[in-house]
N, C-alpha and C. Protein backbone atom coordinates (compact mmCIF):
# COMPACT_ATOMS: atom_id res chain seq x y z
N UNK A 1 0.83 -1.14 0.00
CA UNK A 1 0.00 0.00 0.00
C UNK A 1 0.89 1.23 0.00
N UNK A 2 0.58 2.37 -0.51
CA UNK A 2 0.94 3.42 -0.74
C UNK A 2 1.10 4.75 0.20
N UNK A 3 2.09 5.14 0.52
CA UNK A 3 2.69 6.15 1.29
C UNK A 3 2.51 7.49 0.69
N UNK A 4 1.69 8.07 0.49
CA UNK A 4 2.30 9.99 0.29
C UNK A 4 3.05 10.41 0.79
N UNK A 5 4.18 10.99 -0.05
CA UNK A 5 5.17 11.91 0.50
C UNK A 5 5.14 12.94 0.70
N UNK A 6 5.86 14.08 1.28
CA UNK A 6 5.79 15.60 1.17
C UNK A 6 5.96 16.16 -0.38
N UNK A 7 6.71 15.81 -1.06
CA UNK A 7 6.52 15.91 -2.40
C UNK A 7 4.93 15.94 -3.37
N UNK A 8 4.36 14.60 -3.00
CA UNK A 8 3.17 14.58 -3.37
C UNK A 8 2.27 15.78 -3.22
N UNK A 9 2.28 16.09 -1.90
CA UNK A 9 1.28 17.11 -1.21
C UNK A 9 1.65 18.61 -1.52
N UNK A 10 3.23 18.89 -1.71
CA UNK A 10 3.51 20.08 -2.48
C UNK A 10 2.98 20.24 -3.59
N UNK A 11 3.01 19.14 -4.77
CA UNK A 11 2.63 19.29 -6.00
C UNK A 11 1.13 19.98 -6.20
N UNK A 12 0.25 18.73 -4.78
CA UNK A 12 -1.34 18.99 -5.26
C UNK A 12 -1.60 20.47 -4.86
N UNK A 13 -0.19 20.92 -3.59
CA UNK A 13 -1.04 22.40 -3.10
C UNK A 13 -0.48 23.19 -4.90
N UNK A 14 0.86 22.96 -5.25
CA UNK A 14 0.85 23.83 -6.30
C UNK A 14 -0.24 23.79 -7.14
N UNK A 15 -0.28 22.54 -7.68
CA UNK A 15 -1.63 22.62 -8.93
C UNK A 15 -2.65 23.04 -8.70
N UNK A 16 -3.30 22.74 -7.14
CA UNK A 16 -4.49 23.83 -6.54
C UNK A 16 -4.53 25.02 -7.00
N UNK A 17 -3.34 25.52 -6.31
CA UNK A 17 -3.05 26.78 -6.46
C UNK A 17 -3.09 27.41 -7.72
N UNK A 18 -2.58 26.59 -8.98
CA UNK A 18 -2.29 27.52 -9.95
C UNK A 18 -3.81 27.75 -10.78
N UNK A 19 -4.68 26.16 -10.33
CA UNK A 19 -5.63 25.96 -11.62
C UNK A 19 -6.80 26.56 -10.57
N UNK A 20 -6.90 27.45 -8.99
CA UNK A 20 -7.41 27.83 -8.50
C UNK A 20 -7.28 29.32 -8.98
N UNK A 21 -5.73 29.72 -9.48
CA UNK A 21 -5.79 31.40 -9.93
C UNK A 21 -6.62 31.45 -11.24
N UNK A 22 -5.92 30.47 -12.17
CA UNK A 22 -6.35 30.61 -13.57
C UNK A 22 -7.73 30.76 -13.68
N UNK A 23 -8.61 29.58 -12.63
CA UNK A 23 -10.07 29.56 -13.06
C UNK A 23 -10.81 29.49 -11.55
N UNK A 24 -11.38 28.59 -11.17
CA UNK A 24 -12.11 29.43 -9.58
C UNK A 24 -11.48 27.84 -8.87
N UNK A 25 -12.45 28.64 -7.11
CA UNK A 25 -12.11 27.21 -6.39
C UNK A 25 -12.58 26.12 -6.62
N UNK A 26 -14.08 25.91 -6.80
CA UNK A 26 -14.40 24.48 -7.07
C UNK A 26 -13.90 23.96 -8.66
N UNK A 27 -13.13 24.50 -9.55
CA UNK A 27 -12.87 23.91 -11.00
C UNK A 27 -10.82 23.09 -10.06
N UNK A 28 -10.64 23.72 -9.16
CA UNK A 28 -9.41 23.67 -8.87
C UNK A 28 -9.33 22.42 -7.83
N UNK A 29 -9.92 22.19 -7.22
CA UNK A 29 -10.97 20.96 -6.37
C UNK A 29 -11.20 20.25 -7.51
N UNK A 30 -12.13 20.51 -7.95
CA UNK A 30 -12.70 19.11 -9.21
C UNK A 30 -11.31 18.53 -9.97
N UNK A 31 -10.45 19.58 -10.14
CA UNK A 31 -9.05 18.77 -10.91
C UNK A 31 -8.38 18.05 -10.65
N UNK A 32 -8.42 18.77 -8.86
CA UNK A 32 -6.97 17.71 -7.94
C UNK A 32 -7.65 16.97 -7.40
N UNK A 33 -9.13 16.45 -7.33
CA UNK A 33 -9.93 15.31 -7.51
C UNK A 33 -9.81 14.49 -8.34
N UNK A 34 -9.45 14.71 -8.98
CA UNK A 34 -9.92 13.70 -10.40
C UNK A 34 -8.54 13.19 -10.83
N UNK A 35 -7.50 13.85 -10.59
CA UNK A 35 -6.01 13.80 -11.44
C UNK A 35 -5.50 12.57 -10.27
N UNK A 36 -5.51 13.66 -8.92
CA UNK A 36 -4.51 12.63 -7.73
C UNK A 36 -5.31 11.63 -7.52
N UNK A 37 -6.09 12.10 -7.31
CA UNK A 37 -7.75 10.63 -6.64
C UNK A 37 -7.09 9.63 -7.73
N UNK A 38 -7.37 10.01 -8.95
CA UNK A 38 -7.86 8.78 -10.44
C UNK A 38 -6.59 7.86 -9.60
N UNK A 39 -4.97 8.65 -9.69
CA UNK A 39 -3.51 8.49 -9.56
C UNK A 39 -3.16 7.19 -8.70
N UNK A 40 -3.55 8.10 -7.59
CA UNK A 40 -3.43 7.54 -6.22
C UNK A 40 -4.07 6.18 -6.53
N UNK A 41 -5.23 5.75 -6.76
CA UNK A 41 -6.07 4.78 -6.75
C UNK A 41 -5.79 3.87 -7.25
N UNK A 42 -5.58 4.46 -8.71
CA UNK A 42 -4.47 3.11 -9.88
C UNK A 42 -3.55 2.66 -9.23
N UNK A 43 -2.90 3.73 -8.65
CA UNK A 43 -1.29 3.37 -8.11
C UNK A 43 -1.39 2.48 -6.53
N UNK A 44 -2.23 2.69 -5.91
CA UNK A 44 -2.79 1.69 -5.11
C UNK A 44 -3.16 0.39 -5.27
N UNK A 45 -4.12 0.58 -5.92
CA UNK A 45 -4.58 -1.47 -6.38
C UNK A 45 -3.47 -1.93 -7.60
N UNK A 46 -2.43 -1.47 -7.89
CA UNK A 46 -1.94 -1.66 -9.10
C UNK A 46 -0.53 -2.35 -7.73
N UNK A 47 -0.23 -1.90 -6.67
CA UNK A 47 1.05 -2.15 -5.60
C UNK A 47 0.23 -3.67 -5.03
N UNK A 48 -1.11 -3.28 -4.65
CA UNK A 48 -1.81 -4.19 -3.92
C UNK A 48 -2.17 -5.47 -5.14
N UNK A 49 -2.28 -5.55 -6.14
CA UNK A 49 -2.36 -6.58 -7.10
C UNK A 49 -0.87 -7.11 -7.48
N UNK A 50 0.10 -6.11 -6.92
CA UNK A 50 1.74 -6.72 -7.36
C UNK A 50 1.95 -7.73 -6.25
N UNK A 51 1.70 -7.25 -5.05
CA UNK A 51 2.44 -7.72 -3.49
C UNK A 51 1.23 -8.96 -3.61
N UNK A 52 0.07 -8.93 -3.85
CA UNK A 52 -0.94 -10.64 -3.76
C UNK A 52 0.09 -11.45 -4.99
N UNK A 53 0.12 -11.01 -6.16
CA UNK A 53 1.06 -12.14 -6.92
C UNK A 53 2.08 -12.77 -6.69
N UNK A 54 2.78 -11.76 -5.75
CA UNK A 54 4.17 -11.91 -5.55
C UNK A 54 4.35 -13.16 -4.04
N UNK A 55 3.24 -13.34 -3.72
CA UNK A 55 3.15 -14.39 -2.74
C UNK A 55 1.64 -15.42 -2.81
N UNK A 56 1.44 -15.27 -4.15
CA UNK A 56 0.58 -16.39 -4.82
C UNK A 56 -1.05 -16.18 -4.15
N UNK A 57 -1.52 -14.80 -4.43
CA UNK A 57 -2.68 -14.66 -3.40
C UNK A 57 -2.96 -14.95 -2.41
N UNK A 58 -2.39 -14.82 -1.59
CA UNK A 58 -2.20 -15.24 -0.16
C UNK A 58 -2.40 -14.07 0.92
N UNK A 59 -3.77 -13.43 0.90
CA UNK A 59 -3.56 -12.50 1.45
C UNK A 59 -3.44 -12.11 2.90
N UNK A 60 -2.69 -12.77 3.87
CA UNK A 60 -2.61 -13.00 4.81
C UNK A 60 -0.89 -12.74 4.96
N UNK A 61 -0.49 -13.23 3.67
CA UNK A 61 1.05 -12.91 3.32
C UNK A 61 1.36 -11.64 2.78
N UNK A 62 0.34 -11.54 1.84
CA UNK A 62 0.82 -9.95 1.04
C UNK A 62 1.08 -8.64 1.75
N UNK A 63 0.14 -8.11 3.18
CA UNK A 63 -0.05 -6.79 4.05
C UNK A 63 -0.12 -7.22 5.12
N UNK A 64 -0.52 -6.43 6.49
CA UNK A 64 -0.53 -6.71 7.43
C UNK A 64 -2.09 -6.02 7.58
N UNK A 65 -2.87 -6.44 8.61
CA UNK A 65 -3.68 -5.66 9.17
C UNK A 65 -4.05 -4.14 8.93
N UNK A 66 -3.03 -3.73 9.56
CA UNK A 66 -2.96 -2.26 9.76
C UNK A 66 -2.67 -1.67 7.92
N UNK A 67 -2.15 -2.39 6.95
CA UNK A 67 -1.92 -2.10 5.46
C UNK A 67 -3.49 -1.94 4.80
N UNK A 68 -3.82 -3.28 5.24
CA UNK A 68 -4.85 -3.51 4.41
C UNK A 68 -6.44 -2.66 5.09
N UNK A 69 -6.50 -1.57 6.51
CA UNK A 69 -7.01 -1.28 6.63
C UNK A 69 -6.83 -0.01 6.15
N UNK A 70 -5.66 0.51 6.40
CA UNK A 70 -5.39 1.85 5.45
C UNK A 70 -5.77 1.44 3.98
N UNK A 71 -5.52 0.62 3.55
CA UNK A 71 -5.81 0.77 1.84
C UNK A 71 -7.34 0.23 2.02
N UNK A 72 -8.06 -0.06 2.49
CA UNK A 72 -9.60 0.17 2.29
C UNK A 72 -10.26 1.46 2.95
N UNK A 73 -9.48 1.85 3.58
CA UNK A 73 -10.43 3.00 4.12
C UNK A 73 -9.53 4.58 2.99
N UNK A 74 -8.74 4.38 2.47
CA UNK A 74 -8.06 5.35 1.58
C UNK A 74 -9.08 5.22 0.17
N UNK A 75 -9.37 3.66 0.25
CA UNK A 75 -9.94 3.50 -1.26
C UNK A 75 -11.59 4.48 -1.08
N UNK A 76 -12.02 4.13 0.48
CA UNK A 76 -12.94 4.22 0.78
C UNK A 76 -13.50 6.05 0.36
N UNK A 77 -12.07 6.78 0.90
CA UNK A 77 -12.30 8.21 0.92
C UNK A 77 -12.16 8.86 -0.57
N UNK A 78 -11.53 8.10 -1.10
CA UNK A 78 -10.77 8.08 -2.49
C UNK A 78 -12.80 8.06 -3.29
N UNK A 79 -13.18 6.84 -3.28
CA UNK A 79 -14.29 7.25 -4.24
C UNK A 79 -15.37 8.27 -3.82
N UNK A 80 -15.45 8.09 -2.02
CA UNK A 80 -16.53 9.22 -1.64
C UNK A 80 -16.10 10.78 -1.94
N UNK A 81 -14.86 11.12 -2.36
CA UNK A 81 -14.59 12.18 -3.38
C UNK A 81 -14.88 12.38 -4.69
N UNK A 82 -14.51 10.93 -5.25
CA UNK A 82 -15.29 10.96 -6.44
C UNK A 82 -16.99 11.32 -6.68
N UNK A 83 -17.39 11.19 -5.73
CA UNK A 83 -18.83 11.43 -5.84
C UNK A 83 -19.26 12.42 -5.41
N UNK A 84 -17.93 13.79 -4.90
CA UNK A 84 -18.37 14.82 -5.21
C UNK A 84 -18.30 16.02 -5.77
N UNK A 85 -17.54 15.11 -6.82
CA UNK A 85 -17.05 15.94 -7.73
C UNK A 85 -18.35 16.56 -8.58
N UNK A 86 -18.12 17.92 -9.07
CA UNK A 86 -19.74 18.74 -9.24
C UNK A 86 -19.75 18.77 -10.94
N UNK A 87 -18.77 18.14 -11.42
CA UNK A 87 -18.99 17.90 -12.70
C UNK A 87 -19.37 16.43 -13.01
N UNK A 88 -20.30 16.39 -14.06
CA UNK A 88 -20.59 14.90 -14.66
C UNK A 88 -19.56 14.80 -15.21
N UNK A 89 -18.98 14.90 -16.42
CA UNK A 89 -17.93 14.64 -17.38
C UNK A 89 -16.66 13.95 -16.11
N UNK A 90 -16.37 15.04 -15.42
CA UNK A 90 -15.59 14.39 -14.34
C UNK A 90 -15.55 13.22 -13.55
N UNK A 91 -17.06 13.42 -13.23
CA UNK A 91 -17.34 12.11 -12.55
C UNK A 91 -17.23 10.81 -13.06
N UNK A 92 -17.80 11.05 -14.73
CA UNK A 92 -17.74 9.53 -15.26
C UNK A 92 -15.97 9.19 -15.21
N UNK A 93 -15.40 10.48 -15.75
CA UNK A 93 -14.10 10.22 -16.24
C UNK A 93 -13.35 9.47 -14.92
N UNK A 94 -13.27 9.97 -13.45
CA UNK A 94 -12.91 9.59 -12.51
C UNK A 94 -13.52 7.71 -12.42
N UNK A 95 -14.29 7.97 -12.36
CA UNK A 95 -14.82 6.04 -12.86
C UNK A 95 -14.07 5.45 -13.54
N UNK A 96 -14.46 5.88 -14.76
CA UNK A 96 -14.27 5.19 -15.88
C UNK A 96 -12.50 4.99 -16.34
N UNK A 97 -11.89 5.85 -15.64
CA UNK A 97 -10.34 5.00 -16.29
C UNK A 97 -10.19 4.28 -15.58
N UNK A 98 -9.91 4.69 -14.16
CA UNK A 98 -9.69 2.95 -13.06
C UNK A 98 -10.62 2.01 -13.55
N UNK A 99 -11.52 1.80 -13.93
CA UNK A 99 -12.38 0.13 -14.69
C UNK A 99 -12.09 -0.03 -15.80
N UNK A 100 -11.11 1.11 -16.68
CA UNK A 100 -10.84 0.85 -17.78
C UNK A 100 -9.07 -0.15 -17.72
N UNK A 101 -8.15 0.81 -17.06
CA UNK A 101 -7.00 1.01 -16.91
C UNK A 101 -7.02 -0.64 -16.37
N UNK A 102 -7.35 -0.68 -14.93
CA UNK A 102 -7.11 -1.77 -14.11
C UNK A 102 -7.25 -3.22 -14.79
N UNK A 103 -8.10 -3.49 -15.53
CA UNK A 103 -8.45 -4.89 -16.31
C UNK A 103 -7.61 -5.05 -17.41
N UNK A 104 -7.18 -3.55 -18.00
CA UNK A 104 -6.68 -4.21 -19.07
C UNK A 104 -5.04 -3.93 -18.49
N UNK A 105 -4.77 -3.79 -17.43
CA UNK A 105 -3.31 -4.09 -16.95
C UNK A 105 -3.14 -5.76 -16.33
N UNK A 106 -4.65 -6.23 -15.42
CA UNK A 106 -4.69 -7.54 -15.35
C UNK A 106 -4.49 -8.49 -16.71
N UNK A 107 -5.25 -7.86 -18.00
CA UNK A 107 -4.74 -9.07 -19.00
C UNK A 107 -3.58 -9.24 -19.60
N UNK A 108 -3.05 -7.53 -19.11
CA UNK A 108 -1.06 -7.45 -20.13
C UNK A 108 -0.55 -8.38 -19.13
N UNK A 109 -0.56 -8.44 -17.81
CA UNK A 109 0.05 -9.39 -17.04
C UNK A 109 -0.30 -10.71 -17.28
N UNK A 110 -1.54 -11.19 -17.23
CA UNK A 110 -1.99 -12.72 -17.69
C UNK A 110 -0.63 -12.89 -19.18
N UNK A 111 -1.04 -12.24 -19.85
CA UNK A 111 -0.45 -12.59 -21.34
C UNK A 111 0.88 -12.58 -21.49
N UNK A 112 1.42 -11.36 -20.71
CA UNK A 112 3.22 -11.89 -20.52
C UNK A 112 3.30 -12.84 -19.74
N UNK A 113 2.67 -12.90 -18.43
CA UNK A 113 3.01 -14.19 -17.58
C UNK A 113 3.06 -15.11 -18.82
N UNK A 114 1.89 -15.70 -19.63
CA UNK A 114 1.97 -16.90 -20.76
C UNK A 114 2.68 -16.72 -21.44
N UNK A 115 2.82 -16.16 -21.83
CA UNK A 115 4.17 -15.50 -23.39
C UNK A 115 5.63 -16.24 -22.37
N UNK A 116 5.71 -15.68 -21.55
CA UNK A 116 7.31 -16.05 -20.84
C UNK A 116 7.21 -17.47 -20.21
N UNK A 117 6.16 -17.86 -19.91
CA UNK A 117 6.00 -19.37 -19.74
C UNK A 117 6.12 -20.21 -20.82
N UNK A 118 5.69 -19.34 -22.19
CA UNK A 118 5.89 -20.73 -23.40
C UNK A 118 7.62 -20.45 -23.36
N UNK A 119 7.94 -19.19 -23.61
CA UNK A 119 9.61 -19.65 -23.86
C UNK A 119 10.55 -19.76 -23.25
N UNK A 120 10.29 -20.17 -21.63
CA UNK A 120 11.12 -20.67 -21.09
C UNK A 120 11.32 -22.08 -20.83
């Protein structure tokens, strides 16, 4: 599961900041909703789908307790943002790449896993 750094949190106050001067507060909110949220989220179940493979779904092996409650209650806050985001377009978009992104990274993995199994 995934750590934010101070780095991270500089970036989102900059981009706040800048896409808060250019255009108002809630368009500047709806962005760093949608950009870090989408980010974060991929980049979450994408660590949490590495660390279950990497010890054969075993999820008792992959996190600890305290991991796997932070990454459900992060996922948890993660979409109840998504849902308030005040744009539609946004909203679907915030959906719709994590269900897009995530499956079709599960089948590039299925298919290299097979690909490197026939030629070894």
């Amino acid at each position: 599961m995934m750590k934010i750094s101070k780095k991270i949190w500089i970036s989102i106050a900059l981009v706040f900041g800048m896409v808060w001067h250019m255009g108002n507060f809630y368009a500047a909110l709806d962005y760093v909703i949608l950009i870090y949220g989408d980010l974060y989220f991929i980049t979450d179940v994408s660590l949490v789908y590495m660390r279950l493979k990497d010890v054969h779904f075993n999820f008792r092996k992959a996190a600890t307790t305290r991991e796997w409650t932070r990454f459900l209650i992060s996922s948890v806050v993660i979409w109840l943002l998504f849902f308030s985001l005040r744009s539609e377009f946004a909203f679907l978009l915030a959906i719709l790449f994590p269900l897009i992104l995530l499956p079709g990274l599960l089948i590039y993995d299925i298919c290299a896993t097979y690909i490197r199994k026939l030629f070894n």
